[in-house]
C-alpha atoms as a PDB file:
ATOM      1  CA  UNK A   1     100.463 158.932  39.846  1.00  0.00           C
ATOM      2  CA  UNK A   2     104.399 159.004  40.371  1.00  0.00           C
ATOM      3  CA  UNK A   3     104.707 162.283  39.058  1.00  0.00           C
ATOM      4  CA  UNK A   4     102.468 163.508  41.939  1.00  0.00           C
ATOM      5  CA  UNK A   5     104.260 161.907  44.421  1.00  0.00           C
ATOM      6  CA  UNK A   6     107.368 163.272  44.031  1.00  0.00           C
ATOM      7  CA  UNK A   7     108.437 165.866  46.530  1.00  0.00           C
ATOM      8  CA  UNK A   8     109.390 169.310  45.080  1.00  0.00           C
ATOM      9  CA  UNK A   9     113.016 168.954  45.923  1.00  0.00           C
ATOM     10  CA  UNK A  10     112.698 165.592  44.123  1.00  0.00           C
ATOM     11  CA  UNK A  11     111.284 167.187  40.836  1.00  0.00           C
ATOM     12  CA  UNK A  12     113.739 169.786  41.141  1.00  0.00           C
ATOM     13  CA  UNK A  13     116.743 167.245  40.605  1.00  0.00           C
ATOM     14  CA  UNK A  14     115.706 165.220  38.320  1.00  0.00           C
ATOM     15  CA  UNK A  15     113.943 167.251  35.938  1.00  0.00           C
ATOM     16  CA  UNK A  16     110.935 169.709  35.151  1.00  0.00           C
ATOM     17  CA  UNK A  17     107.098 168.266  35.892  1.00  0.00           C
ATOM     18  CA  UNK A  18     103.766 169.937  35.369  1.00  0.00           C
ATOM     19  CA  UNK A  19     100.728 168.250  35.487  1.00  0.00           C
ATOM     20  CA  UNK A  20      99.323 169.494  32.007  1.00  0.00           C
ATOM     21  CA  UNK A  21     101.180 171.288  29.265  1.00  0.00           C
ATOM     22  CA  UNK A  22     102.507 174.989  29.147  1.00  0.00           C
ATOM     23  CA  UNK A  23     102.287 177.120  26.313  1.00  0.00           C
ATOM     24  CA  UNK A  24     106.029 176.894  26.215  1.00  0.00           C
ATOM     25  CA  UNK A  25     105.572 173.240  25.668  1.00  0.00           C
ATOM     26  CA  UNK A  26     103.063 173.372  23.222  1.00  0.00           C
ATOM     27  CA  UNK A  27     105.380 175.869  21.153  1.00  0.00           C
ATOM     28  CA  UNK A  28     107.928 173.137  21.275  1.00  0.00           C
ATOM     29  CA  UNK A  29     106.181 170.589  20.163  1.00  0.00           C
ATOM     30  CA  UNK A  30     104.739 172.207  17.184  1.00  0.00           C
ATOM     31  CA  UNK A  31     108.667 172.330  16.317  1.00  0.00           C
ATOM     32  CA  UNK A  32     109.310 169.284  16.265  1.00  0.00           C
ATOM     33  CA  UNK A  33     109.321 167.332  13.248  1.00  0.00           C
ATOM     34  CA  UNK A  34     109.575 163.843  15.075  1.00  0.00           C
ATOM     35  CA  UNK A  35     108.197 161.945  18.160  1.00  0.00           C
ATOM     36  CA  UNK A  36     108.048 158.552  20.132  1.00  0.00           C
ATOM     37  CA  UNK A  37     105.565 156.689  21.524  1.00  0.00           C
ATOM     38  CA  UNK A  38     106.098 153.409  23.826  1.00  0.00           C
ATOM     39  CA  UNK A  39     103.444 151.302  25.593  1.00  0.00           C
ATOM     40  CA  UNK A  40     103.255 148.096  27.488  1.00  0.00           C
ATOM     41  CA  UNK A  41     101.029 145.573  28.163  1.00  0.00           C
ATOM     42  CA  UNK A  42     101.267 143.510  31.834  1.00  0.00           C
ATOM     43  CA  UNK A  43     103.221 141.003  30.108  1.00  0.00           C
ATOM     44  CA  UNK A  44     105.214 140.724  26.776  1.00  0.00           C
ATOM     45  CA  UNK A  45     107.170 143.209  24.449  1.00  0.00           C
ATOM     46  CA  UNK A  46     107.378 147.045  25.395  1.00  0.00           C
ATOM     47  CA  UNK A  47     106.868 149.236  22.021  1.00  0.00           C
ATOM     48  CA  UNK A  48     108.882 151.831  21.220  1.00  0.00           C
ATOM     49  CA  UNK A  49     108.242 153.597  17.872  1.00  0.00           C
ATOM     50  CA  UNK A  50     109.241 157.174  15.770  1.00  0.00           C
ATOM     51  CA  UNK A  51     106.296 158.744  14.502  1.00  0.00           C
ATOM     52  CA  UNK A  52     107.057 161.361  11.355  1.00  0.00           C
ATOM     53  CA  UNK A  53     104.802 163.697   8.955  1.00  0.00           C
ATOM     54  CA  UNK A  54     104.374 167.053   9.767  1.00  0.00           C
ATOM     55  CA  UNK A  55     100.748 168.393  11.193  1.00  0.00           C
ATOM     56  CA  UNK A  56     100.068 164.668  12.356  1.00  0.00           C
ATOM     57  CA  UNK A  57     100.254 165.988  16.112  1.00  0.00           C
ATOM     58  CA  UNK A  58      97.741 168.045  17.934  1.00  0.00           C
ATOM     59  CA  UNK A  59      97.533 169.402  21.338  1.00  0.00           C
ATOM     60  CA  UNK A  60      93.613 169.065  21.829  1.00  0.00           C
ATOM     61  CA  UNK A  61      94.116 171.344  25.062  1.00  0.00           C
ATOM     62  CA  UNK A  62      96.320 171.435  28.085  1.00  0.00           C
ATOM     63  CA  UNK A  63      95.292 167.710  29.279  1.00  0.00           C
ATOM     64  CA  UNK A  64      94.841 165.806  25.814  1.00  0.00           C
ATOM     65  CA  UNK A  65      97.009 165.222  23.102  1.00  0.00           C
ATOM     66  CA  UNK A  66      96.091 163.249  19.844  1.00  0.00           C
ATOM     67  CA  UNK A  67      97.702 161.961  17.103  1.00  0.00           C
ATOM     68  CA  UNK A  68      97.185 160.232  13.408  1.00  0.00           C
ATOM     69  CA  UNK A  69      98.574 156.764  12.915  1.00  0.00           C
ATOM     70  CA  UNK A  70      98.717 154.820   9.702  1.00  0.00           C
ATOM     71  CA  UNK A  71      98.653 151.449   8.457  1.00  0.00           C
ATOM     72  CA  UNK A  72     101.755 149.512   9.248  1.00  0.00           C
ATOM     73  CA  UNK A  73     103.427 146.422   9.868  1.00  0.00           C
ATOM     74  CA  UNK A  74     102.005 145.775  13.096  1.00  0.00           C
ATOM     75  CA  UNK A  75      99.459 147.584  15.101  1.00  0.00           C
ATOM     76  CA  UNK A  76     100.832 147.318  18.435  1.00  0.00           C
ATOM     77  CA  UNK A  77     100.240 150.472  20.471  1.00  0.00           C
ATOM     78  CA  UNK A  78      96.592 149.836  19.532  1.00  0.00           C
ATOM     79  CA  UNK A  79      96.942 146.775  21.664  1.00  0.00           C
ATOM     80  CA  UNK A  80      98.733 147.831  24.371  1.00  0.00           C
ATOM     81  CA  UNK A  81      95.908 150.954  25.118  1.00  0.00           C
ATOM     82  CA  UNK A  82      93.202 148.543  24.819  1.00  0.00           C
ATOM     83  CA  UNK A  83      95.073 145.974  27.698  1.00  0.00           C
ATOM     84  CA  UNK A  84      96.618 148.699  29.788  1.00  0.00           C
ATOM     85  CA  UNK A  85      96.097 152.428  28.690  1.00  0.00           C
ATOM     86  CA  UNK A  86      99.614 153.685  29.530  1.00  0.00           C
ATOM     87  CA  UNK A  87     101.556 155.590  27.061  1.00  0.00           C
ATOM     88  CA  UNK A  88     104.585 157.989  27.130  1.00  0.00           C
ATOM     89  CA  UNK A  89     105.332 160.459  24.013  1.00  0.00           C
ATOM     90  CA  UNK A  90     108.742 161.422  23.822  1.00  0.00           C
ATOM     91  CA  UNK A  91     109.739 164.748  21.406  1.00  0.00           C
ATOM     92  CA  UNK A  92     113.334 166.186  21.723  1.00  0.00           C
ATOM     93  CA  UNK A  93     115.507 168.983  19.731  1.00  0.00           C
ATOM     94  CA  UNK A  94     117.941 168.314  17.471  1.00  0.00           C
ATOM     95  CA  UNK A  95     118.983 172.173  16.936  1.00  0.00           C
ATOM     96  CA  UNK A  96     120.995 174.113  19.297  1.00  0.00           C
ATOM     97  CA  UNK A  97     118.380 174.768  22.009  1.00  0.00           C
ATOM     98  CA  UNK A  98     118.670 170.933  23.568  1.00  0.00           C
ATOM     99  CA  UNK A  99     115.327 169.939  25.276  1.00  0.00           C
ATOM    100  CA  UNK A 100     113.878 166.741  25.739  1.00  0.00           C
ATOM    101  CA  UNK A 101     110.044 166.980  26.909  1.00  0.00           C
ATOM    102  CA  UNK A 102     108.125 163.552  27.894  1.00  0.00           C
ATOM    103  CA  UNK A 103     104.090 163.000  28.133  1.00  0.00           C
ATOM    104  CA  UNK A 104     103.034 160.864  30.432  1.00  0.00           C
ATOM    105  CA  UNK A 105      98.993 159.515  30.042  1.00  0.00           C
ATOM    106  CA  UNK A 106      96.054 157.140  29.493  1.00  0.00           C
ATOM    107  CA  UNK A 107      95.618 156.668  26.024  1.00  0.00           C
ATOM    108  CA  UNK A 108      93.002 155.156  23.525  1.00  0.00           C
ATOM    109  CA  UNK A 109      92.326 154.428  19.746  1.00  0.00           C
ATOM    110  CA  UNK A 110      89.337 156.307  17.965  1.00  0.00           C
ATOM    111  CA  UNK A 111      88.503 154.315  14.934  1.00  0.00           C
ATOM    112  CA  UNK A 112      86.641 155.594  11.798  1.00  0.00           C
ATOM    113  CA  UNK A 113      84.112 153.334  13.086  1.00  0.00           C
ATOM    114  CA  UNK A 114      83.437 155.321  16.499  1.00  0.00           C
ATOM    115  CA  UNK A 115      81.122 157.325  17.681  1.00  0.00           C
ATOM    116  CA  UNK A 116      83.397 160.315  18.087  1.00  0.00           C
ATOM    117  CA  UNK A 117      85.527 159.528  15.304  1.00  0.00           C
ATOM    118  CA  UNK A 118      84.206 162.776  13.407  1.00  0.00           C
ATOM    119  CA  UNK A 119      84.808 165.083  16.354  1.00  0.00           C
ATOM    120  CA  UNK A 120      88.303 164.316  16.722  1.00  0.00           C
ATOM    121  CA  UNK A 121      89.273 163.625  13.018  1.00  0.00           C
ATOM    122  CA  UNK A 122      87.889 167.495  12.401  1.00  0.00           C
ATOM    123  CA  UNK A 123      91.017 168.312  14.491  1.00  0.00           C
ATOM    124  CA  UNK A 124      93.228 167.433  11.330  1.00  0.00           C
ATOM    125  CA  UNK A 125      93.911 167.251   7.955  1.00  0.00           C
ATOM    126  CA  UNK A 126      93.669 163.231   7.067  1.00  0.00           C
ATOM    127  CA  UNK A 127      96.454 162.017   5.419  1.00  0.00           C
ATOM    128  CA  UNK A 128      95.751 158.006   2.954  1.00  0.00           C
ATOM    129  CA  UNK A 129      95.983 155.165   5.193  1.00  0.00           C
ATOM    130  CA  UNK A 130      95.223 156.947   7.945  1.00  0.00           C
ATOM    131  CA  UNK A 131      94.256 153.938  10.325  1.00  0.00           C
ATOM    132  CA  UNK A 132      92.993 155.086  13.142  1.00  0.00           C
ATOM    133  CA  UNK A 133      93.577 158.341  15.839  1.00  0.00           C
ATOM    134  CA  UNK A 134      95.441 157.837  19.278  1.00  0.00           C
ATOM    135  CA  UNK A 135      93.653 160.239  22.150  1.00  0.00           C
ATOM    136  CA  UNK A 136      95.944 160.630  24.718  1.00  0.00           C
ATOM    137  CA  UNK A 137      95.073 162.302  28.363  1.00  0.00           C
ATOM    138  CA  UNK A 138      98.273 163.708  29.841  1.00  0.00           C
ATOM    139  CA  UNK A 139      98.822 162.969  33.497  1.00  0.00           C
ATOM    140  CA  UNK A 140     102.173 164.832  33.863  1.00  0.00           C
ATOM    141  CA  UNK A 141     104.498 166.291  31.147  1.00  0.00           C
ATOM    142  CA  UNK A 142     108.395 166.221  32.372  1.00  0.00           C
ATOM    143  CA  UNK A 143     111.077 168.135  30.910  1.00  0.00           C
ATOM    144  CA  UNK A 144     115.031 167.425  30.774  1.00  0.00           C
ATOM    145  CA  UNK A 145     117.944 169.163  29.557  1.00  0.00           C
ATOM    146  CA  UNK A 146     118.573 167.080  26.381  1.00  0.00           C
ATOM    147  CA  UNK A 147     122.588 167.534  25.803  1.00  0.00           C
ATOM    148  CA  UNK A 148     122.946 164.331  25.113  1.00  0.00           C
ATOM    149  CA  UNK A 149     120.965 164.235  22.197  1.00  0.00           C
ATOM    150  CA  UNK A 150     123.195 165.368  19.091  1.00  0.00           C
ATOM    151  CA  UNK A 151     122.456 168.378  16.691  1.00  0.00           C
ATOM    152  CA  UNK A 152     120.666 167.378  13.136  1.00  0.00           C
ATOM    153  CA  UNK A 153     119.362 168.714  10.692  1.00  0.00           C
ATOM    154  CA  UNK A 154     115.581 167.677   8.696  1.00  0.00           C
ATOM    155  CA  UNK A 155     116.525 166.962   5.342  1.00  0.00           C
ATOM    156  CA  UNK A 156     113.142 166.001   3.948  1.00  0.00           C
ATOM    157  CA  UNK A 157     110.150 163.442   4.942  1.00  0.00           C
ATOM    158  CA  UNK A 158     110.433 160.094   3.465  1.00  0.00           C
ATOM    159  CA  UNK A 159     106.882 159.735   0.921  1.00  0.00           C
ATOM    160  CA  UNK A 160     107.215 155.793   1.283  1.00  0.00           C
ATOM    161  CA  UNK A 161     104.629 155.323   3.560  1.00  0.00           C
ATOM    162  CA  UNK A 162     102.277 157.919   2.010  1.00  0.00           C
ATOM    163  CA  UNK A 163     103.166 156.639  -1.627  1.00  0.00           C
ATOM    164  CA  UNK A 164     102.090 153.198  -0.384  1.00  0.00           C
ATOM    165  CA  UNK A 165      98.844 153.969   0.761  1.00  0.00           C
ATOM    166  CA  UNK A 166      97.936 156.814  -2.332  1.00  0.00           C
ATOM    167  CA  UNK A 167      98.477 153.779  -4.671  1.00  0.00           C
ATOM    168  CA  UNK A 168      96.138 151.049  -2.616  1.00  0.00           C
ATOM    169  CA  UNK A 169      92.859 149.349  -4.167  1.00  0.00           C
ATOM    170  CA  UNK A 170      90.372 150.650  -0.952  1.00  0.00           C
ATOM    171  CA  UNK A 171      88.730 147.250  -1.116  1.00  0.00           C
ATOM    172  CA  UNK A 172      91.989 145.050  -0.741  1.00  0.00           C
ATOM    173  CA  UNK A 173      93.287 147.761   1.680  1.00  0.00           C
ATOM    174  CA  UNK A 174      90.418 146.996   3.635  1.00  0.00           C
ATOM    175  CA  UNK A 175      90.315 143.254   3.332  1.00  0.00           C
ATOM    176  CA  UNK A 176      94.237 143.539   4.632  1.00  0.00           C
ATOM    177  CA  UNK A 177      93.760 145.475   7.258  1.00  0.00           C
ATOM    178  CA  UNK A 178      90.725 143.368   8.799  1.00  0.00           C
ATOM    179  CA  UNK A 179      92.992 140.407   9.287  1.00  0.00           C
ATOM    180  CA  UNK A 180      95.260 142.396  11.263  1.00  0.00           C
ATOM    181  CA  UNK A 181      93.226 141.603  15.288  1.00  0.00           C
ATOM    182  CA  UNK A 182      96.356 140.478  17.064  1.00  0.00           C
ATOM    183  CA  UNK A 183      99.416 142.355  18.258  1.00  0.00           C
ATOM    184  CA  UNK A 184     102.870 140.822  18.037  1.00  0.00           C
ATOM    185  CA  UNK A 185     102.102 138.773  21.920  1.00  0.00           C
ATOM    186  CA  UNK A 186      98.893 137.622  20.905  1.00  0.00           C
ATOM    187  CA  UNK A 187      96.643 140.864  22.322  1.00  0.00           C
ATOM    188  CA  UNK A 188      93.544 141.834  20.513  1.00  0.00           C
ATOM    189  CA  UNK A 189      92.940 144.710  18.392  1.00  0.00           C
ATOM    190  CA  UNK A 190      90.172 146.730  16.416  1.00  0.00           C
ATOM    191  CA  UNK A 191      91.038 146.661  12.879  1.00  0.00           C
ATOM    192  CA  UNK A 192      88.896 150.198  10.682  1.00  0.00           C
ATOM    193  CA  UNK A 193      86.704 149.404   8.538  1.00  0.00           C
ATOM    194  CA  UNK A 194      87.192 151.914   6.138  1.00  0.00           C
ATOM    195  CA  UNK A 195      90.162 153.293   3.812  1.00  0.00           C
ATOM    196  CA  UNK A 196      90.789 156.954   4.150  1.00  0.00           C
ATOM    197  CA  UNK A 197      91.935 158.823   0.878  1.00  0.00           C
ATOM    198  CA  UNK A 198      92.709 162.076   2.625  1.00  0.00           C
END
């Protein structure tokens, strides 16, 4: 693990790392009303995407992390777990106290479908469309001063997404979603097999 093998002077200049989260780090994250995610596969595009709705991010404990993910466009960092299992979340302030805080870890999609798809769904409140539940085992957490990140204010989550999916015939929903076994590079994926009300 890089993290590891960083000296302590090293850590100490360019930036924060623990091996699992802090309590001060979970209190940040339940702050935040926005995260990234990017993931990789050996070859191909590198995915980068913002991940809204409040309550759609747990900390399972201080070495897992999970989070809901919805029916989309594409279905990419479903892909990339299943080739490679790297993943890094990203959160960062946008009020006065500037922080940026990165999660570094193996992750992997829990389907409807799955065994311990129960277990791990009882750890939220499911939201319609919800496709499928990233598990995520934290290897090292980093933290970074953040000025560079401007000041913003939340004016209000966009219902799009969530209007989209509250409006879907279950059956077509389904029928869509099963087609959907590829990433964008060609990399195979696990479509559910179920549409989730909420």
């Amino acid at each position: 693990m890089i993290g590891a093998a960083r000296t302590d002077a090293e850590r100490k200049t360019m930036a924060d790392f623990t091996d699992t989260l802090t309590d001060k780090h979970i209190a940040f994250i339940e702050k935040q009303p926005i995260f990234f995610t990017a993931t990789a596969a050996d070859e191909g595009r590198i995915n980068l995407s913002p991940k809204g709705y409040a309550d759609t991010f747990r900390t399972l404990s201080e070495s897992r992390v999970a989070y809901l993910d919805f029916g989309g466009s594409g279905n990419e960092t479903h892909a990339h777990l299943a080739a490679d299992g790297r993943i890094t979340i990203m959160f960062c302030a946008f009020d006065r106290t500037a922080l940026i805080l990165r999660i570094y870890g193996r992750g992997r999609a829990v389907l409807p479908q799955d065994a311990e798809w129960d277990a791990v769904a009882a750890h939220f409140t499911l939201l319609p469309g919800t496709r499928q539940i990233f598990v995520i085992d934290v290897e090292s957490v980093q933290t970074s001063c953040g000025w560079g990140v401007p000041m913003m204010e939340l004016s209000h989550e966009r219902d799009t997404l969530q209007k989209y999916h509250r409006q879907a015939d279950p059956v077509l929903w389904v029928e869509k979603f099963k087609e959907r076994t590829k990433s964008i590079d060609g990399l195979p994926t696990r479509p559910t097999d179920r549409f989730i009300t909420g």
